[in-house]
Structure formats: structure tokens, C-alpha cells
C-alpha atoms as a PDB file:
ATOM      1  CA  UNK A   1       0.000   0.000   0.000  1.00  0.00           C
ATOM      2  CA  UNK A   2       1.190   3.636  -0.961  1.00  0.00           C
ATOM      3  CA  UNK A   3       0.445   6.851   0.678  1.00  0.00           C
ATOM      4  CA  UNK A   4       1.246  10.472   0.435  1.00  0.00           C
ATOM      5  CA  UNK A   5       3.413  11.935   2.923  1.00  0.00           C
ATOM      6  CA  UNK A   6       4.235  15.299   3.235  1.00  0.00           C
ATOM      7  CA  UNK A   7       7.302  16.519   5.659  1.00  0.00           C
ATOM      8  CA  UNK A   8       8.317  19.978   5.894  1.00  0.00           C
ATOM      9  CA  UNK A   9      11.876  21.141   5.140  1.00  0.00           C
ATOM     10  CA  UNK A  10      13.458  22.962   8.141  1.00  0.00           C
ATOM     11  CA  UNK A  11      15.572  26.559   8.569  1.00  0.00           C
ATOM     12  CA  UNK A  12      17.814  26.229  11.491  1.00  0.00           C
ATOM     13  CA  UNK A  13      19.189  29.719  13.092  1.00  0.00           C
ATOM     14  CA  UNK A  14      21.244  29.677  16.058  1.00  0.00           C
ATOM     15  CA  UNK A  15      22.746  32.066  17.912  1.00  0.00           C
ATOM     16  CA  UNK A  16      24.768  32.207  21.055  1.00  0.00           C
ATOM     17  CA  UNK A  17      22.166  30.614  23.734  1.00  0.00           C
ATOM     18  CA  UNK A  18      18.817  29.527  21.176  1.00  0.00           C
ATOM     19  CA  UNK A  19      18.144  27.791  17.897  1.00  0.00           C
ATOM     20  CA  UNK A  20      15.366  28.930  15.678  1.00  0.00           C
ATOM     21  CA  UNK A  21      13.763  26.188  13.746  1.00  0.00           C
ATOM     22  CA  UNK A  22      10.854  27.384  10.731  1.00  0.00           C
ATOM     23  CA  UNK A  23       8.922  24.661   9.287  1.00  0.00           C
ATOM     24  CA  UNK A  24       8.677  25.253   5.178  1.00  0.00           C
ATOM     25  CA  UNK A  25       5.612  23.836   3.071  1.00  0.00           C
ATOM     26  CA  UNK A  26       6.954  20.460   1.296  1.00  0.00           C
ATOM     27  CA  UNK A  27       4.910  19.059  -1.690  1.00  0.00           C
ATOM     28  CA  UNK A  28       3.427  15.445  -1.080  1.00  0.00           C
ATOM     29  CA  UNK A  29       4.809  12.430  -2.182  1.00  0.00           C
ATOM     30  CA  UNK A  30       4.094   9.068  -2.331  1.00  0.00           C
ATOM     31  CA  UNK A  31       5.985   6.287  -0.270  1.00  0.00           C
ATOM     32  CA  UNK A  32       5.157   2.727   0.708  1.00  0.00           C
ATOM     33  CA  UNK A  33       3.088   2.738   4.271  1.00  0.00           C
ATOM     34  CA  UNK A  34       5.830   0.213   5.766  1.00  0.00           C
ATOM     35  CA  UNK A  35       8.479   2.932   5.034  1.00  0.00           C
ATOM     36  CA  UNK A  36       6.464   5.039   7.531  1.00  0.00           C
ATOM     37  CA  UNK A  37       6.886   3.218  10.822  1.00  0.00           C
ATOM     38  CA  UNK A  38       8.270   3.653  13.465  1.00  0.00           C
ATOM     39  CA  UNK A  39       8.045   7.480  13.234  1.00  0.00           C
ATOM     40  CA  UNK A  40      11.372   7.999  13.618  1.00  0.00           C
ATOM     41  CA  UNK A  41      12.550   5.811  11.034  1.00  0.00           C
ATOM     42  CA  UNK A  42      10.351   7.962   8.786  1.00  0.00           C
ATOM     43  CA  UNK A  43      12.145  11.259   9.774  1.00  0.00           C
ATOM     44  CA  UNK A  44      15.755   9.275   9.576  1.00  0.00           C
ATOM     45  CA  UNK A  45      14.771   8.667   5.713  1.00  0.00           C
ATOM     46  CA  UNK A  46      12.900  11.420   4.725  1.00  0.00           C
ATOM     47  CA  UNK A  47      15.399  13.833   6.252  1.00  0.00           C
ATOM     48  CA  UNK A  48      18.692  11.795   6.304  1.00  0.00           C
ATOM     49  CA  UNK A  49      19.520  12.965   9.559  1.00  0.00           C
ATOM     50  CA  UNK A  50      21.245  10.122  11.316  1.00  0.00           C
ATOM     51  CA  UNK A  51      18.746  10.892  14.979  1.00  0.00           C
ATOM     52  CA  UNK A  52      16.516  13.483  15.461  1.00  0.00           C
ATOM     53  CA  UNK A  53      16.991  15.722  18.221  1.00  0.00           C
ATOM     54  CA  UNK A  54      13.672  16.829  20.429  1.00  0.00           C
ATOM     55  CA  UNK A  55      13.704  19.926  18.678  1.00  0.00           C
ATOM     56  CA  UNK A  56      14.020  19.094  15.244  1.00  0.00           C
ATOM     57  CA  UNK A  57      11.787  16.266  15.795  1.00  0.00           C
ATOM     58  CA  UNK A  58       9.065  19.085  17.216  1.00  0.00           C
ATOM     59  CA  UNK A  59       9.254  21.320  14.024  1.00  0.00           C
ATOM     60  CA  UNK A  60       9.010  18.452  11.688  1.00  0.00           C
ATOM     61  CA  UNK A  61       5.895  16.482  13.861  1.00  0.00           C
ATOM     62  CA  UNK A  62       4.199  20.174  14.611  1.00  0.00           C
ATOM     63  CA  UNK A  63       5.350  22.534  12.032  1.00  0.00           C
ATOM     64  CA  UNK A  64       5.313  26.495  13.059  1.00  0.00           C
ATOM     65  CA  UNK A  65       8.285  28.331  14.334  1.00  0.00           C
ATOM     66  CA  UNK A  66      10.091  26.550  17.195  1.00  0.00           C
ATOM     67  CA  UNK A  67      12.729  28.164  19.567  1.00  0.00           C
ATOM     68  CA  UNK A  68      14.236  26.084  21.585  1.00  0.00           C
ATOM     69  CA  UNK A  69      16.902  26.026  24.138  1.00  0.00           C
ATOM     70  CA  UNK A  70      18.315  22.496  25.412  1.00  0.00           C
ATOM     71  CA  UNK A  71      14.689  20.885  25.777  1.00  0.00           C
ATOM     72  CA  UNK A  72      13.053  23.637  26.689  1.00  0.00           C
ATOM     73  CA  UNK A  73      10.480  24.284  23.582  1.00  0.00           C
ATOM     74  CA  UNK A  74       8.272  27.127  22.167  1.00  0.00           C
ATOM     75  CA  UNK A  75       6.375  26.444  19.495  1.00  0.00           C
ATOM     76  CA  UNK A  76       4.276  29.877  17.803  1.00  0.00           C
ATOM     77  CA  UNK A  77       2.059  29.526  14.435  1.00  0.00           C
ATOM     78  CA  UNK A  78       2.255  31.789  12.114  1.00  0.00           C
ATOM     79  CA  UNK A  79       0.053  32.565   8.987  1.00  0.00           C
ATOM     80  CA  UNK A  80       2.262  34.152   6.118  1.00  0.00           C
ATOM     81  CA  UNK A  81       5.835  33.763   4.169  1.00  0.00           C
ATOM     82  CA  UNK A  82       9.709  33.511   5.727  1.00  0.00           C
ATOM     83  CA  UNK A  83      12.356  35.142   4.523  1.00  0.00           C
ATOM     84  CA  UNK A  84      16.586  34.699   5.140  1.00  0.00           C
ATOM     85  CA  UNK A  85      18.769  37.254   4.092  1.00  0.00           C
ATOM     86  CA  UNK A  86      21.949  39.212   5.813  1.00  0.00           C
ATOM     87  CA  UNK A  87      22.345  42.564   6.687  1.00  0.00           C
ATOM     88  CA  UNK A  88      21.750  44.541   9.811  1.00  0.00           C
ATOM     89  CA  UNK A  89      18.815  46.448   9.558  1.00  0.00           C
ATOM     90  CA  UNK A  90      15.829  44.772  11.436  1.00  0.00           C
ATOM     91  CA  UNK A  91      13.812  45.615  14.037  1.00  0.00           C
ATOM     92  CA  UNK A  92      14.412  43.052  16.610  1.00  0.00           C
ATOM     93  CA  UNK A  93      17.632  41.294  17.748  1.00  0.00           C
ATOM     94  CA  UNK A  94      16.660  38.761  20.064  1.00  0.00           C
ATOM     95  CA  UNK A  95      14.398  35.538  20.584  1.00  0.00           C
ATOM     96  CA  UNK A  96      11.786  37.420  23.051  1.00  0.00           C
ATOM     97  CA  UNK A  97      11.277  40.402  20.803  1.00  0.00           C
ATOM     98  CA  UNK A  98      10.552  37.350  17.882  1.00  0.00           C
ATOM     99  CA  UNK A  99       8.267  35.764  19.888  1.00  0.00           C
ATOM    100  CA  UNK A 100       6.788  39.518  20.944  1.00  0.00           C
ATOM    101  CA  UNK A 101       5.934  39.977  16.923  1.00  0.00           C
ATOM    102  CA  UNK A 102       4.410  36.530  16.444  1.00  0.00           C
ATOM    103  CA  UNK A 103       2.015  37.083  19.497  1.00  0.00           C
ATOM    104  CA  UNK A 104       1.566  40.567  18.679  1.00  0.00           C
ATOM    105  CA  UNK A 105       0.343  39.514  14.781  1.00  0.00           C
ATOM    106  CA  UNK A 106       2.402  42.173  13.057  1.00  0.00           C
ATOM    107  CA  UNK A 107       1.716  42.268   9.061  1.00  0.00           C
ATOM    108  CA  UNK A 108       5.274  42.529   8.961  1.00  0.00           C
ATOM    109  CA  UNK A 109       8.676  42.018  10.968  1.00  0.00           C
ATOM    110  CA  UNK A 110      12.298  41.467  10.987  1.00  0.00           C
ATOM    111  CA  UNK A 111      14.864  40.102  13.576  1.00  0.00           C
ATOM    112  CA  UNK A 112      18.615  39.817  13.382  1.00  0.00           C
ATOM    113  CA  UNK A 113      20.104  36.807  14.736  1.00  0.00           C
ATOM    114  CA  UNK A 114      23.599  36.457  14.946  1.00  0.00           C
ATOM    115  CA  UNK A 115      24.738  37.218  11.256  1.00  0.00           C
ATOM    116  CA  UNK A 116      21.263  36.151   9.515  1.00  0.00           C
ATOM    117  CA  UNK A 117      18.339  37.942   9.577  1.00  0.00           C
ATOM    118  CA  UNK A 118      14.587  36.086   9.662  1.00  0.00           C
ATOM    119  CA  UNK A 119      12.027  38.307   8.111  1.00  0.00           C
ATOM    120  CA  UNK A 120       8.575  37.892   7.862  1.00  0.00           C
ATOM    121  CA  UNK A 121       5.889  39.072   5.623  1.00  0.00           C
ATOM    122  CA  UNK A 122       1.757  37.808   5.631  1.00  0.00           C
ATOM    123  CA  UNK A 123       2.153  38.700   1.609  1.00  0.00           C
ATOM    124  CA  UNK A 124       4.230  36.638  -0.471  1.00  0.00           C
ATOM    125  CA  UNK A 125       7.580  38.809  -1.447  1.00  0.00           C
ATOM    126  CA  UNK A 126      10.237  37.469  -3.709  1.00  0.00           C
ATOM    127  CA  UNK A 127      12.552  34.444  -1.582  1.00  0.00           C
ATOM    128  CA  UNK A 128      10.127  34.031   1.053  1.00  0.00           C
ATOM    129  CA  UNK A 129       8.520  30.707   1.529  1.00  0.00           C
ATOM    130  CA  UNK A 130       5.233  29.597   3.375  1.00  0.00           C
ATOM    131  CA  UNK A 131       5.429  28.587   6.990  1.00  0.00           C
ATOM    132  CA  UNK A 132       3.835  25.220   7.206  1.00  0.00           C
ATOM    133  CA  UNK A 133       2.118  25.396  10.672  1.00  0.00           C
ATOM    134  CA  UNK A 134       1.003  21.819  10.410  1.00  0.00           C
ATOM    135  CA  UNK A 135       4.426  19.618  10.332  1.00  0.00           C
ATOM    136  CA  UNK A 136       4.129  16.030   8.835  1.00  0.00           C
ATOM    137  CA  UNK A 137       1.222  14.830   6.804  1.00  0.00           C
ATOM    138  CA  UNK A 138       0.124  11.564   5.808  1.00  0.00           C
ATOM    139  CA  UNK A 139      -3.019  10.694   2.955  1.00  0.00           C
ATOM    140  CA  UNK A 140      -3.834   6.995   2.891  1.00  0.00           C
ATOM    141  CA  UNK A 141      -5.601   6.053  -0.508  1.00  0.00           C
END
């Protein structure tokens, strides 16, 4: 039996004390359902990563923006397009003024971490991708 399966690529910022992981919209595809379980032997092929650490394995089961520290988690959806670029002008410069734009639902925003900046945008701009705020999918037909 086939099914569609749908896994979100990551982005993966870190700076000097948090990592920044942003779910990206993947197109299905279809896979055999015995390739699917266990879970993580999904995520080892899809992916290629050898293990899956707890946050990595949180962005690609939930999907969203995750920042994480150690195990500590947050997990934020958010409803428009991602952007990475470098430079210096932004906005914000740390992890609680990101999470302060996602919960405050600005249209737009930007926030320099270490050399990379993560910009946001609820219209679609040129090199920005859609967040996927639901992490992995599976269609059984």
C-alpha cells in the first residue's frame, strides 16, 4: 500500500544561547506505508539525519516556528511567508522580541540573529517561503 506523505523542510538559526527552527511547506509524495513506521525511522529517511533531536523532531511532527533552548520548547504559528537574508537592519535582535511579533500579529517584521536575519511578511515577497504550521502529513488512498 502507498500513501502520500508530506514533511516539511526545516531553517535552522542559532545564535549564542537559542536555535530557531521554521517549518517550510513540502509538496506530497508518495511512499510505501511500511516505510512510515516507526516514526522515527520515517524522519531518519525522509530527512537523512542520522537521529533526530527533540527539537528538530518538534518542528518536523508540529510545524510552526520553534525556539528552543536544550529541551526547553516554544512552538508559535504563524500565517504568512519567511524570509533569510543578511544585513543589519531589522527591528528586533533577540528571541523574546521574535516571539513579541508573532504574538503581537504584526503584518510585517524582521529580527537579526547572529549574522542572519529572519524576516517575515503575511504577503508573499520574492525568496520568502510559506510557513507550514502543520508539520508532517500523511493521505492513505
Amino acid at each position: 500500500m502507498y500513501v502520500r506523505v508530506s514533511i516539511p523542510e526545516l531553517i535552522e538559526i542559532r545564535n549564542d544561547t537559542h536555535r530557531v527552527l521554521v517549518s517550510l511547506s513540502q509538496p506530497l509524495r508518495v511512499v510505501e506505508l511500511r516505510e512510515l513506521l516507526p516514526v522515527t525511522a520515517l524522519l531518519t529517511k525522509v530527512t537523512g539525519l542520522e537521529e533526530c533531536d527533540f527539537a528538530k523532531c518538534y518542528a518536523y511532527l508540529y510545524g510552526g516556528l520553534v525556539v528552543s533552548r536544550g529541551r526547553e520548547v516554544v512552538r508559535r504559528e504563524v500565517e504568512g511567508y519567511i524570509g533569510l537574508s543578511r544585513g543589519t537592519e531589522c527591528q528586533g535582535s533577540s528571541i523574546i522580541e521574535l516571539i513579541s511579533f508573532i504574538d503581537r500579529g504584526l503584518p510585517e517584521w524582521c529580527v537579526k540573529l547572529g549574522e542572519v536575519r529572519l524576516s517575515f511578511s503575511k504577503s508573499k515577497k520574492e525568496g520568502y517561503r510559506w510557513v507550514d504550521n502543520i508539520g508532517i502529513r500523511v493521505l492513505v488512498y
